[in-house]
C-alpha atoms as a PDB file:
ATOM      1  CA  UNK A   1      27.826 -69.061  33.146  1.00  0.00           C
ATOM      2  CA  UNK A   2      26.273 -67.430  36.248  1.00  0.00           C
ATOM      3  CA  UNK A   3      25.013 -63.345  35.996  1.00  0.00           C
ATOM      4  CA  UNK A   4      25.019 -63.115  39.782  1.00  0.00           C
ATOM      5  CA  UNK A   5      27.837 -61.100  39.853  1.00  0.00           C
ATOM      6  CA  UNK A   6      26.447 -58.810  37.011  1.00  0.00           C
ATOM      7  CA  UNK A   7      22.886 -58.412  39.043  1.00  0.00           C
ATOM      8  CA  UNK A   8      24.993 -57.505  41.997  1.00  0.00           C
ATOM      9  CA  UNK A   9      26.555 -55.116  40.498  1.00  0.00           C
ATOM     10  CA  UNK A  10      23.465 -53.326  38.524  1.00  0.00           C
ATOM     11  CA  UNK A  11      21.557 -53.383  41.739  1.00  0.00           C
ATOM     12  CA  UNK A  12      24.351 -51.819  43.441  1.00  0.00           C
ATOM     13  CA  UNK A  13      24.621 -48.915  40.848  1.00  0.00           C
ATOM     14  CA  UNK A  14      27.762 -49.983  39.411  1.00  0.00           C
ATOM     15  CA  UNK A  15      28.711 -49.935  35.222  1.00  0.00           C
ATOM     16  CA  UNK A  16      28.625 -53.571  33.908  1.00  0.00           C
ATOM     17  CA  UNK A  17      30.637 -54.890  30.360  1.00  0.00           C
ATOM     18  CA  UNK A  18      28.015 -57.118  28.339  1.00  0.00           C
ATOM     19  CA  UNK A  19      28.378 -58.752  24.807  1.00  0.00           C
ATOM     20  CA  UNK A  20      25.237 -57.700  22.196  1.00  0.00           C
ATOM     21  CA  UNK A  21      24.501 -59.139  18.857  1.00  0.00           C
ATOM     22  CA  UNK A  22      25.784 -55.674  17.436  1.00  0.00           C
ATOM     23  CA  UNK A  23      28.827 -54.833  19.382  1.00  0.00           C
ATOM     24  CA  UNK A  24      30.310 -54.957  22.847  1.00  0.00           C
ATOM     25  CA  UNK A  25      28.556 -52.698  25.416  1.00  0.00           C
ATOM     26  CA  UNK A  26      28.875 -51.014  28.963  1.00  0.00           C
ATOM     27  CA  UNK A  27      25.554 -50.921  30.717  1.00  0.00           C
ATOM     28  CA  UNK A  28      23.898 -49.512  34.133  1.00  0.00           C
ATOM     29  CA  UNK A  29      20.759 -48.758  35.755  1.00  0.00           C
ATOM     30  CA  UNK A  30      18.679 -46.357  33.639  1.00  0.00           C
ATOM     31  CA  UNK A  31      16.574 -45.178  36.884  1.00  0.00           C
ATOM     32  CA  UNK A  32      19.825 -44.138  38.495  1.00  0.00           C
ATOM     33  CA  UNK A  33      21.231 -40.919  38.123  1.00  0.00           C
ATOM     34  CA  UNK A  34      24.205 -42.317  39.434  1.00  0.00           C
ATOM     35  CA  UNK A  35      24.919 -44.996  38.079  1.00  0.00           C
ATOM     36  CA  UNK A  36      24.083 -43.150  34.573  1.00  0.00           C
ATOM     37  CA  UNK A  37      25.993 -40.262  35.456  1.00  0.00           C
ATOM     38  CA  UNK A  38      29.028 -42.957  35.871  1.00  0.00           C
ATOM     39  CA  UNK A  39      28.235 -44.920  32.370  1.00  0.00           C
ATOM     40  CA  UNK A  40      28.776 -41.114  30.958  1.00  0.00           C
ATOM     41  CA  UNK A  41      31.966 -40.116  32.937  1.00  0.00           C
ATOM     42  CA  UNK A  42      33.672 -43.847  31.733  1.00  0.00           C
ATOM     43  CA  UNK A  43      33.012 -42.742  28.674  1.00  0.00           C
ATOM     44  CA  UNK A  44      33.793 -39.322  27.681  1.00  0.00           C
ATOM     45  CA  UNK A  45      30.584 -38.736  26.983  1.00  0.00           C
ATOM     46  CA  UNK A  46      28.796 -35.393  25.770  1.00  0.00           C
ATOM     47  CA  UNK A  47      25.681 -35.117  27.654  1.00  0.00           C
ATOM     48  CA  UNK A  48      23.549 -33.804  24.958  1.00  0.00           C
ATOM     49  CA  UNK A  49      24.049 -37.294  23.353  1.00  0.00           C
ATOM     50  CA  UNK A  50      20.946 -39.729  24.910  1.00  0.00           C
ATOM     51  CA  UNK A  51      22.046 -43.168  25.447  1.00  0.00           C
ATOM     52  CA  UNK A  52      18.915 -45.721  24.843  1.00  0.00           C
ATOM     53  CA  UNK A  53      17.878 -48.625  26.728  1.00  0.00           C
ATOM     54  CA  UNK A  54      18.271 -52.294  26.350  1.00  0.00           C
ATOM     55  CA  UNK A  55      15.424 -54.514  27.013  1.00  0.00           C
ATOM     56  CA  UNK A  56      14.671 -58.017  27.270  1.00  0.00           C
ATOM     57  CA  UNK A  57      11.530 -58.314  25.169  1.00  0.00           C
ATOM     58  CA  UNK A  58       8.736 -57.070  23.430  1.00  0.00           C
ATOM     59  CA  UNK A  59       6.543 -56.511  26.250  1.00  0.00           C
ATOM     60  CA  UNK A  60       9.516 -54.905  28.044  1.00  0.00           C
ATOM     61  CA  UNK A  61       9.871 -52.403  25.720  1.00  0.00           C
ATOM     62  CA  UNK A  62       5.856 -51.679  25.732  1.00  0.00           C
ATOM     63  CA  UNK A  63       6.414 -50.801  29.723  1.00  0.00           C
ATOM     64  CA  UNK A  64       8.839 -48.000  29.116  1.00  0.00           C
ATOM     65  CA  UNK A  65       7.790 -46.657  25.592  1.00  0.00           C
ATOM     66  CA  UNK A  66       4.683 -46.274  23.160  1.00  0.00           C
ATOM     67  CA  UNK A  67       5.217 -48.813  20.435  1.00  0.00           C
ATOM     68  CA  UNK A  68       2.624 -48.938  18.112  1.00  0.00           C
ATOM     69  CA  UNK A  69       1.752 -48.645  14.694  1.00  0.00           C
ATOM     70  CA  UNK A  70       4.717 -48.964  12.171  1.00  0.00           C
ATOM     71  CA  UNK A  71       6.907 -49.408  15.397  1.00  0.00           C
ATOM     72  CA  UNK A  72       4.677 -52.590  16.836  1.00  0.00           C
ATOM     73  CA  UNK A  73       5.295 -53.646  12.744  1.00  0.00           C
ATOM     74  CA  UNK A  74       9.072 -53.013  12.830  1.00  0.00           C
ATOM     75  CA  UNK A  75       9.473 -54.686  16.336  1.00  0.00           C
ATOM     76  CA  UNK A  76       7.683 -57.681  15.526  1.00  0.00           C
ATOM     77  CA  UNK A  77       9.380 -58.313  12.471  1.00  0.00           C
ATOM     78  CA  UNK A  78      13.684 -57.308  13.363  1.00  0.00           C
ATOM     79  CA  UNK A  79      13.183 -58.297  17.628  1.00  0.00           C
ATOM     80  CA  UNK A  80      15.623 -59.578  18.744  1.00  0.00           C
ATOM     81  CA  UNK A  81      17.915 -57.835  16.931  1.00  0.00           C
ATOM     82  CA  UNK A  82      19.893 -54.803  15.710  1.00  0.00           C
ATOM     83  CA  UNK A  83      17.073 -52.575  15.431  1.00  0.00           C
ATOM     84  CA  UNK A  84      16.529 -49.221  18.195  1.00  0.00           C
ATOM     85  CA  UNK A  85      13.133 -47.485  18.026  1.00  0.00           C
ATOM     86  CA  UNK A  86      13.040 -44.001  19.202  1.00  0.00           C
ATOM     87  CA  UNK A  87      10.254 -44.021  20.605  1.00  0.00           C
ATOM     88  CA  UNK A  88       7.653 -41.283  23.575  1.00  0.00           C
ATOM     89  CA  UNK A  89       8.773 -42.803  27.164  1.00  0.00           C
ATOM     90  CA  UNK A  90       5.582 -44.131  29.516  1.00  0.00           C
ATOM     91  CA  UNK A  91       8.132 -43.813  32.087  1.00  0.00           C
ATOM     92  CA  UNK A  92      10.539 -41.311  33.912  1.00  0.00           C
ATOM     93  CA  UNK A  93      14.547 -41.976  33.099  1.00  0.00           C
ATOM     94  CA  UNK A  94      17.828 -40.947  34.702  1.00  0.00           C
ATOM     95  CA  UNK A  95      18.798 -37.797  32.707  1.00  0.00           C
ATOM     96  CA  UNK A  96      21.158 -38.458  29.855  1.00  0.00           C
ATOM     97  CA  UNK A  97      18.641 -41.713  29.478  1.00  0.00           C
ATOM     98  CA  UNK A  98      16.740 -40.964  26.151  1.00  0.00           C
ATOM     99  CA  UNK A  99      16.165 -36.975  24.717  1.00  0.00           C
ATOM    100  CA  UNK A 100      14.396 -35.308  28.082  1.00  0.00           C
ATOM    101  CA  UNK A 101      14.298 -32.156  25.297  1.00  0.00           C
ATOM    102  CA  UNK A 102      12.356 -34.261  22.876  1.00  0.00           C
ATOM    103  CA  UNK A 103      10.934 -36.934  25.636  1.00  0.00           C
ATOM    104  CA  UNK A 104      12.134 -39.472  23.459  1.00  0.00           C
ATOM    105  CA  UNK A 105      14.166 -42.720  24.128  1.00  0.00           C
ATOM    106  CA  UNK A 106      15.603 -45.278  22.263  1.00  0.00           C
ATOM    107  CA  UNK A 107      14.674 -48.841  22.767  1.00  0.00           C
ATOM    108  CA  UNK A 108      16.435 -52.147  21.538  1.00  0.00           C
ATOM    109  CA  UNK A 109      16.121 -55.986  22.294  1.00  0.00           C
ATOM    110  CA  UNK A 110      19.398 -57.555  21.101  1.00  0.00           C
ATOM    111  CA  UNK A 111      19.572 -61.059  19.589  1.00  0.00           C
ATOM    112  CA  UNK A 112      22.136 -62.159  22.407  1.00  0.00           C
ATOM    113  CA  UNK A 113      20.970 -64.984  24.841  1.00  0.00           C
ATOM    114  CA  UNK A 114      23.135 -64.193  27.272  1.00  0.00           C
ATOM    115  CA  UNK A 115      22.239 -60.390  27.579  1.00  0.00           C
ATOM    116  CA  UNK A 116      18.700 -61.222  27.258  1.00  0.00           C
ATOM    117  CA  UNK A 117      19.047 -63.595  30.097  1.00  0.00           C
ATOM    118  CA  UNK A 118      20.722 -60.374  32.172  1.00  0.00           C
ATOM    119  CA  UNK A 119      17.909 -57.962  31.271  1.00  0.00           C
ATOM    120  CA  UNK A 120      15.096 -60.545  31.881  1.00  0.00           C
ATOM    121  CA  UNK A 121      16.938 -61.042  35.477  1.00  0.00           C
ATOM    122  CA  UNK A 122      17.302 -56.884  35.888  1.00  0.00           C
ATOM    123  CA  UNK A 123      15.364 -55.324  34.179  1.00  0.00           C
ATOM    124  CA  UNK A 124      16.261 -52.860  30.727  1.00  0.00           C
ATOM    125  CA  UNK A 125      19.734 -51.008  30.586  1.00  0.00           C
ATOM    126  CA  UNK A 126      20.871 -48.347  29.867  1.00  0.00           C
ATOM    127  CA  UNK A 127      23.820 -49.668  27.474  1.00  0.00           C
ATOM    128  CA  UNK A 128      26.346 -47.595  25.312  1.00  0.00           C
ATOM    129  CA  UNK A 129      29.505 -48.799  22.925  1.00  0.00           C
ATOM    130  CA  UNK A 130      31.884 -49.979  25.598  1.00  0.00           C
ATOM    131  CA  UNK A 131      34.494 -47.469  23.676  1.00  0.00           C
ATOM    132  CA  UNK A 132      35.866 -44.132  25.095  1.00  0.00           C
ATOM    133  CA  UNK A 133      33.473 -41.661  22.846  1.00  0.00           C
ATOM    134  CA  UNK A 134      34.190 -40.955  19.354  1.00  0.00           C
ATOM    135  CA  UNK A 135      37.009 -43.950  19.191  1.00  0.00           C
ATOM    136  CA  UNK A 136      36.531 -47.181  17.978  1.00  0.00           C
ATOM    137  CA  UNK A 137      34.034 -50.174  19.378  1.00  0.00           C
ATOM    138  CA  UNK A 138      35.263 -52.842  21.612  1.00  0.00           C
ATOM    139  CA  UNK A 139      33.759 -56.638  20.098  1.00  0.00           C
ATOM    140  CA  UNK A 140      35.016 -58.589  23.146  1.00  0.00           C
ATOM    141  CA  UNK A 141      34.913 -58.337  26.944  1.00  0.00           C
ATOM    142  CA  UNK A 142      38.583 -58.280  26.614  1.00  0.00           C
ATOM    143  CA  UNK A 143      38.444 -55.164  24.618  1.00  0.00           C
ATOM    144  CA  UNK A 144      36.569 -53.466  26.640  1.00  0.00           C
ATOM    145  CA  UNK A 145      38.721 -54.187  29.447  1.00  0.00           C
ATOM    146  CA  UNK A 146      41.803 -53.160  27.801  1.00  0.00           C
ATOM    147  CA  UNK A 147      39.998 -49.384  27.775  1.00  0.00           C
ATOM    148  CA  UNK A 148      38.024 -49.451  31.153  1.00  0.00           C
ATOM    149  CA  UNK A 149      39.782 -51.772  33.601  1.00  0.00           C
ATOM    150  CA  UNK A 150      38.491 -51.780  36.752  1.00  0.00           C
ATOM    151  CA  UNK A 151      36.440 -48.868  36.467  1.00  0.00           C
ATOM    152  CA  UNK A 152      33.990 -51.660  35.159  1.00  0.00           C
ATOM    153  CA  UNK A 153      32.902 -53.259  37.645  1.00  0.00           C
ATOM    154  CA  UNK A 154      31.740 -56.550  36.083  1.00  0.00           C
ATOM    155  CA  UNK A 155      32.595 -57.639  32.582  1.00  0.00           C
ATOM    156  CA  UNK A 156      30.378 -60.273  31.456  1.00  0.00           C
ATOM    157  CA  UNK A 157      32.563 -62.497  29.049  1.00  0.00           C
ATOM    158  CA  UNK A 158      31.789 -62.599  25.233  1.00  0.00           C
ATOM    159  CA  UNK A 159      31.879 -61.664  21.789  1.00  0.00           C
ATOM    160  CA  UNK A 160      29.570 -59.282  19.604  1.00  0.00           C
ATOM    161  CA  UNK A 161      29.354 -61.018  16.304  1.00  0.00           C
ATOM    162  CA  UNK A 162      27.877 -58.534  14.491  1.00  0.00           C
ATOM    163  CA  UNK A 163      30.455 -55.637  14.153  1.00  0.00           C
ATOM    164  CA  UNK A 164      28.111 -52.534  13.612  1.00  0.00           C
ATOM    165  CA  UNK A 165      26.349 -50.639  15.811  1.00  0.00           C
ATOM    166  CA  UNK A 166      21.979 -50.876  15.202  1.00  0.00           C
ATOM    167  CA  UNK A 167      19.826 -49.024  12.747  1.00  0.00           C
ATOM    168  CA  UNK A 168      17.977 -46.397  14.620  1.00  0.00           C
ATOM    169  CA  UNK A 169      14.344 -45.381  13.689  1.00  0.00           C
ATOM    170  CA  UNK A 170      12.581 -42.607  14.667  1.00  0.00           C
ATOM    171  CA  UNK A 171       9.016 -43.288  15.731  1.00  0.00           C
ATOM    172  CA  UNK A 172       7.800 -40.165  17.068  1.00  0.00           C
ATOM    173  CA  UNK A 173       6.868 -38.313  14.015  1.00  0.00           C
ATOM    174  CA  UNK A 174       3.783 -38.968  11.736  1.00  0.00           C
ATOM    175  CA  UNK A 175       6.201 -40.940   9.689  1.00  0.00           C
ATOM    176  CA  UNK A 176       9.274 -43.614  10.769  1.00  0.00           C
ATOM    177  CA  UNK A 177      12.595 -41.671  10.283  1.00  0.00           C
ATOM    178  CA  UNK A 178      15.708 -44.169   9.894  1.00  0.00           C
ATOM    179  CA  UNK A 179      17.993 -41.851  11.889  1.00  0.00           C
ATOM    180  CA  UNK A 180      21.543 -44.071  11.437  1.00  0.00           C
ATOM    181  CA  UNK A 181      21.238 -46.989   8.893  1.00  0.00           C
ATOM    182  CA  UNK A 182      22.883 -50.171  10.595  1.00  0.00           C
ATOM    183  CA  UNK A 183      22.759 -53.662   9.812  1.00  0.00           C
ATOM    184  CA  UNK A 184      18.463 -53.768   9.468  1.00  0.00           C
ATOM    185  CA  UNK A 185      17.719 -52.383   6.355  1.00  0.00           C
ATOM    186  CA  UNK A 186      14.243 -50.118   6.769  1.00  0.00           C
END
């Protein structure tokens, strides 16, 4: 299956469909205010409520955020998979990307070959439940296109086999705070 249509469409600042290992997602740019800004709008959603980042790797995720400690621990031992870190940025985001009140964001490599492919070809996302907020997850591309349409401008085809959204982990404290239990028990 060829991403060049997907890359096209990041690099042009449009929202993107992509399967996960946890469920089905709708992803942009994080460094574009646009293209962030959009993500929200197709979405319904509130803008006090950060929306993390996808990343391909590790060392990815070391660019944008300080992962050390417990979190290098945690991310060695669940990555890939359905694990986010909340973690201090290294790096300026879109707003809405991460807390900008806190200056936190939330980091995640998912245990998807094909999305890991994308982000290793683009760069991290910034990816959110392809679902309108506060309604139910899409698992398939065909889901999500049922509730977006063509106001996606790419849907790469899949499945998320998992079914529940990540556990989320805190790292910014003196101590790791699970802040939604998901699949990774911590």
């Amino acid at each position: 299956m060829s991403l060049d249509e997907a890359v096209e469409a990041i690099r042009a600042r449009q929202v993107i469909g992509l399967p996960t290992d946890t469920v089905y997602g709708i992803g942009a740019d994080p460094v574009s205010e646009e293209a962030v800004g959009r993500l929200y709008e197709l979405k319904g959603r509130p803008e006090n409520k950060p929306v993390g980042l996808l990343v391909a790797s590790l060392e990815q995720a070391a660019s944008i955020g300080r992962i050390e400690g417990a979190g290098a621990l945690l991310a060695s031992s669940h990555w890939p998979g359905a694990l986010t870190l909340v973690v201090t940025p290294k790096v300026i985001l879109a707003d809405w990307v991460g807390d900008a009140q806190r200056r936190t964001v939330g980091l995640r490599v998912p245990d998807h070959s094909v999305t890991i492919e994308l982000l290793e070809a683009v760069g991290p996302l910034a990816v959110t439940s392809a679902n309108l907020s506060g309604m139910p997850e899409s698992m398939t591309d065909a889901e999500a296109r049922a509730i977006f349409g063509d106001r996606v401008q790419f849907y790469v085809g899949g499945r998320a086999p998992g079914g529940r959204a990540s556990t989320v982990v805190d790292l910014t404290g003196s101590e790791p705070v699970v802040l939604r239990q998901g699949p990774v028990a911590i």
